[in-house]
N, C-alpha and C. Protein backbone atom coordinates (compact mmCIF):
# COMPACT_ATOMS: atom_id res chain seq x y z
N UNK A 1 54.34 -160.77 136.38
CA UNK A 1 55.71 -160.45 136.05
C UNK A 1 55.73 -159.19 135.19
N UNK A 2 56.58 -157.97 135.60
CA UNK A 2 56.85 -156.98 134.80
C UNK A 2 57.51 -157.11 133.23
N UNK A 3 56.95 -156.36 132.40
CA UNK A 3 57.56 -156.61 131.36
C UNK A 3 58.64 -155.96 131.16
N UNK A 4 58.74 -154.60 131.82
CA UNK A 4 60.10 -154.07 131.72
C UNK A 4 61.29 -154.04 132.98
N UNK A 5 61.94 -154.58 133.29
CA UNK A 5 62.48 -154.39 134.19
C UNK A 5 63.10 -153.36 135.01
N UNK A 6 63.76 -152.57 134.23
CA UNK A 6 64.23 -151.43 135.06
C UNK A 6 63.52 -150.03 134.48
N UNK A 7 64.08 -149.26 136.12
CA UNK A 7 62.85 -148.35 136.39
C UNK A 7 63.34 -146.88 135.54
N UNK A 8 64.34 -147.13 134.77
CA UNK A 8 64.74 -145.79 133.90
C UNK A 8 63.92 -146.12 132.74
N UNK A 9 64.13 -147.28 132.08
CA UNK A 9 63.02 -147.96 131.04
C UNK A 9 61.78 -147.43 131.20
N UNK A 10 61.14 -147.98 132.41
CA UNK A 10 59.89 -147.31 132.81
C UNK A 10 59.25 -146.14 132.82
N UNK A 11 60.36 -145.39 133.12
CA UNK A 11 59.56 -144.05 133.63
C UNK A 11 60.20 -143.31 132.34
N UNK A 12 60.71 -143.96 130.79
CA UNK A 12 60.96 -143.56 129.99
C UNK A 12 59.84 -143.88 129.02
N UNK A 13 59.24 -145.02 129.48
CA UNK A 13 57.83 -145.30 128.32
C UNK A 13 56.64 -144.35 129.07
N UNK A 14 56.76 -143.96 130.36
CA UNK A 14 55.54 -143.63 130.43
C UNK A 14 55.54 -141.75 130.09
N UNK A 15 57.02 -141.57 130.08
CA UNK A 15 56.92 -139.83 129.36
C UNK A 15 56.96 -140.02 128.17
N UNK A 16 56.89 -141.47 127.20
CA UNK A 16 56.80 -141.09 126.13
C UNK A 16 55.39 -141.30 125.66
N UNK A 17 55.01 -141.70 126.56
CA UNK A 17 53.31 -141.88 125.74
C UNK A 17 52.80 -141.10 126.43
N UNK A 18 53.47 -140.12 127.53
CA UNK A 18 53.05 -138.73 128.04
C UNK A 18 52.51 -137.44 126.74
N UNK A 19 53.74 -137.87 126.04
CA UNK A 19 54.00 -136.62 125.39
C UNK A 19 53.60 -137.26 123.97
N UNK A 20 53.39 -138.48 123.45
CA UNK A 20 52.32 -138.86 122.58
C UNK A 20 51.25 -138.35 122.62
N UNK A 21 51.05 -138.69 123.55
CA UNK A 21 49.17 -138.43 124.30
C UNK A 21 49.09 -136.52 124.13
N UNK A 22 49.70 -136.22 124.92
CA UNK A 22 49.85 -134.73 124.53
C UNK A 22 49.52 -133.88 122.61
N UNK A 23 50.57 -134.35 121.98
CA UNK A 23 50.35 -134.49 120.64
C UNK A 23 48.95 -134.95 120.21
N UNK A 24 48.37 -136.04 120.33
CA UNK A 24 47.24 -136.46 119.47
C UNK A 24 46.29 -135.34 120.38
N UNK A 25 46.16 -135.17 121.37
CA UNK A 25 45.31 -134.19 122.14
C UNK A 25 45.23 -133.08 121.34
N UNK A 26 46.65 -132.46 120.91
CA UNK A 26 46.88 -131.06 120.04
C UNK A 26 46.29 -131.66 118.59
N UNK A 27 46.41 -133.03 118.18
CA UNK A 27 45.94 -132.92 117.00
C UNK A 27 44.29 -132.77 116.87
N UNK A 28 43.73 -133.11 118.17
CA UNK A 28 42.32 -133.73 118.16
C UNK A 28 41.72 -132.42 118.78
N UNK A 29 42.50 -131.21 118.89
CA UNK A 29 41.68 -129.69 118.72
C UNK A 29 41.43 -129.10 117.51
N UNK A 30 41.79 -129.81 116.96
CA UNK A 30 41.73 -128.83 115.46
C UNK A 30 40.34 -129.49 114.63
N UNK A 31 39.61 -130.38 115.06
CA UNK A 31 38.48 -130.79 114.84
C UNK A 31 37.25 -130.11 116.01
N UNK A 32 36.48 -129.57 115.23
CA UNK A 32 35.13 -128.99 116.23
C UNK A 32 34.48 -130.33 116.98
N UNK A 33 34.57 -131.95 116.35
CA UNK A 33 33.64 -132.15 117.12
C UNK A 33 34.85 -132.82 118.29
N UNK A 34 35.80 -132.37 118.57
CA UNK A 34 36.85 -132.89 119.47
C UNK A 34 37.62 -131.75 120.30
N UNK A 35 37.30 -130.79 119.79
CA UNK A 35 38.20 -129.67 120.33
C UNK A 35 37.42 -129.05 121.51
N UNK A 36 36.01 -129.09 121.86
CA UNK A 36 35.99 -128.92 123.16
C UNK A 36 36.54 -130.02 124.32
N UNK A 37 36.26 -131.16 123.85
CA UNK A 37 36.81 -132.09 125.06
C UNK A 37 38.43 -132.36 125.32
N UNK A 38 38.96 -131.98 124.07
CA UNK A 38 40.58 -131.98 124.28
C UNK A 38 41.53 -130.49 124.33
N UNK A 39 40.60 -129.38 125.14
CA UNK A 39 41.00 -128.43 125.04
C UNK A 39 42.34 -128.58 126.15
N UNK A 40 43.03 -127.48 126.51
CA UNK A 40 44.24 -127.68 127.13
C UNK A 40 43.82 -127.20 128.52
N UNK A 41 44.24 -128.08 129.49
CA UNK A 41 43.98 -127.72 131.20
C UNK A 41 45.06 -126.78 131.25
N UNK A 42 46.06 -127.02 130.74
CA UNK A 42 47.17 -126.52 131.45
C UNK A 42 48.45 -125.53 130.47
N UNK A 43 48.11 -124.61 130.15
CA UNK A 43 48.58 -124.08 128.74
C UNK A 43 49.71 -122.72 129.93
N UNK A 44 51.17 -123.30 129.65
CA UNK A 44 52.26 -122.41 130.49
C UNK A 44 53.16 -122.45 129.43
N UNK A 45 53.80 -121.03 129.67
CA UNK A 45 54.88 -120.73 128.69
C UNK A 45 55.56 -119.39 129.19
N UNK A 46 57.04 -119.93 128.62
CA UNK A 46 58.11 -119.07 129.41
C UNK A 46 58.75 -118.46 127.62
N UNK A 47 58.72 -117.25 127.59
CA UNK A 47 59.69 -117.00 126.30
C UNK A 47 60.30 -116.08 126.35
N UNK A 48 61.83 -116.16 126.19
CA UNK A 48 62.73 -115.23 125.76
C UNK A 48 63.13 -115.35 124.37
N UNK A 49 62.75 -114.28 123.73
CA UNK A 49 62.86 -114.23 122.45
C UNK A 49 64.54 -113.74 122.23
N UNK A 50 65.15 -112.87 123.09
CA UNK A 50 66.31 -112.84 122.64
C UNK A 50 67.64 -111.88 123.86
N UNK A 51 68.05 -112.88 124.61
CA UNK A 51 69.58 -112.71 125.21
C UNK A 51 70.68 -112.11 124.76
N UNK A 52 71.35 -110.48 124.49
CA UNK A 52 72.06 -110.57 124.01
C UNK A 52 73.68 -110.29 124.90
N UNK A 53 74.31 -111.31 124.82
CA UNK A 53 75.65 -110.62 124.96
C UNK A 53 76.63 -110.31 124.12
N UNK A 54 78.08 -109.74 124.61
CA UNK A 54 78.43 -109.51 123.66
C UNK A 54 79.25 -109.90 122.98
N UNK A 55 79.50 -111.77 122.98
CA UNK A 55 80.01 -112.58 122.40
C UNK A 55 78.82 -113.19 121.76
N UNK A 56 77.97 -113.68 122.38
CA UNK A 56 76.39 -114.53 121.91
C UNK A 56 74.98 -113.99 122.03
N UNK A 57 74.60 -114.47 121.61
CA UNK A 57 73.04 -113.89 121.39
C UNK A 57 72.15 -115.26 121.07
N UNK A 58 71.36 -115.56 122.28
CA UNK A 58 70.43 -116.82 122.66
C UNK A 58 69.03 -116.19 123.12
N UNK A 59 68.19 -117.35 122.50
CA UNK A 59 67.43 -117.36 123.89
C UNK A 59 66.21 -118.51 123.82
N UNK A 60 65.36 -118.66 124.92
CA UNK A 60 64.54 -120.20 124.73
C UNK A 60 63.21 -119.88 124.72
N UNK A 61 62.75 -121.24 124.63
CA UNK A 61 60.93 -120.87 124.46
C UNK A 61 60.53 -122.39 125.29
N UNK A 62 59.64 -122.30 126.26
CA UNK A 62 59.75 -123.25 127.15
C UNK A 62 57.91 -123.49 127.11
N UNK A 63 57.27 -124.27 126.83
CA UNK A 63 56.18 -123.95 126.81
C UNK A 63 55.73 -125.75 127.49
N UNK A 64 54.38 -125.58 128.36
CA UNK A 64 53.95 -126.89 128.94
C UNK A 64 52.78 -127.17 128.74
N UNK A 65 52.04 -127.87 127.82
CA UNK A 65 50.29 -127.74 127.78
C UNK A 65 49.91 -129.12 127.82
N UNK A 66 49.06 -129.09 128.60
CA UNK A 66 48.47 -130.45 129.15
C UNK A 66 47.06 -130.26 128.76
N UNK A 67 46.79 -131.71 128.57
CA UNK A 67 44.83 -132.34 127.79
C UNK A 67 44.57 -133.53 128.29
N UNK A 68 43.35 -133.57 127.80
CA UNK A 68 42.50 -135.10 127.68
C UNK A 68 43.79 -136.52 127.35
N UNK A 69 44.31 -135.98 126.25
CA UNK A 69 45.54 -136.91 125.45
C UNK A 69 46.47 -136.70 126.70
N UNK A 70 46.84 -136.06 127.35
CA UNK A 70 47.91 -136.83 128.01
C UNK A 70 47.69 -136.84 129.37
N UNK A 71 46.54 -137.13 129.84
CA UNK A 71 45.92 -137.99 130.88
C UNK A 71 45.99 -139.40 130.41
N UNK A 72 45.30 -139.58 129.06
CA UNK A 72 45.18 -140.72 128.27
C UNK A 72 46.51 -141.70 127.82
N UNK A 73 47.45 -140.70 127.99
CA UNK A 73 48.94 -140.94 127.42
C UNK A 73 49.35 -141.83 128.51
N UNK A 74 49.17 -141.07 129.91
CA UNK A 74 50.05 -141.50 131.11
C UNK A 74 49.17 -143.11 131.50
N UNK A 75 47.81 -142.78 131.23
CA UNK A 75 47.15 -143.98 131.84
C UNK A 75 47.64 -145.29 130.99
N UNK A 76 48.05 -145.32 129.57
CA UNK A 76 48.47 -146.24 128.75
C UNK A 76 50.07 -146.42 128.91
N UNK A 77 50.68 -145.52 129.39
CA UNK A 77 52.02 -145.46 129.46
C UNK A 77 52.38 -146.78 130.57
N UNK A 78 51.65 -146.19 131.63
CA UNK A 78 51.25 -146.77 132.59
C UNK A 78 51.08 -148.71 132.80
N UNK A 79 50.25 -148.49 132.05
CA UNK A 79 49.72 -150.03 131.84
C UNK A 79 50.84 -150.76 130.93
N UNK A 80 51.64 -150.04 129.59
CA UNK A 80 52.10 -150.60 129.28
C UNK A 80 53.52 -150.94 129.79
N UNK A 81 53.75 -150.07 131.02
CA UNK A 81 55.10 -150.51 131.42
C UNK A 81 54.68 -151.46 132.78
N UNK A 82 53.64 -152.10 132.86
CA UNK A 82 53.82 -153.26 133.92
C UNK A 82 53.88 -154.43 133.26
């Protein structure tokens, strides 16, 4: 028997221990004897530093980096939403 029933629930625990997992990954580079194995596979980034018009002036920073931790994230995310 599932423990969570519905599938927005679900696929809400498993991006959050996505992006847990992600985090402890970023924390577990900043140690030498961890930072080769949790280096980042997947390090993307979009930045606009600055949009201007001439009512507003915006702009975003979009960045995606994937590790060890959030392989680790999804596989626990995973398990914990059955």
């Amino acid at each position: 028997m599932a423990l969570v029933k519905s599938g927005g629930l679900r696929w809400g625990i498993i991006f959050l221990f996505l992006v847990l997992g992600t985090w402890l990954g970023m924390f577990l580079q900043r140690f030498d004897a961890s930072a080769a194995l949790f280096s980042n596979v997947i390090d993307f980034v979009i930045d606009v530093k600055q949009i201007d018009m001439i009512m507003i002036r915006f702009g975003f920073y979009f960045a995606l980096k994937m590790n060890l931790g959030t392989l680790i994230g999804a596989i626990a995310g995973i398990a914990v939403s059955r």
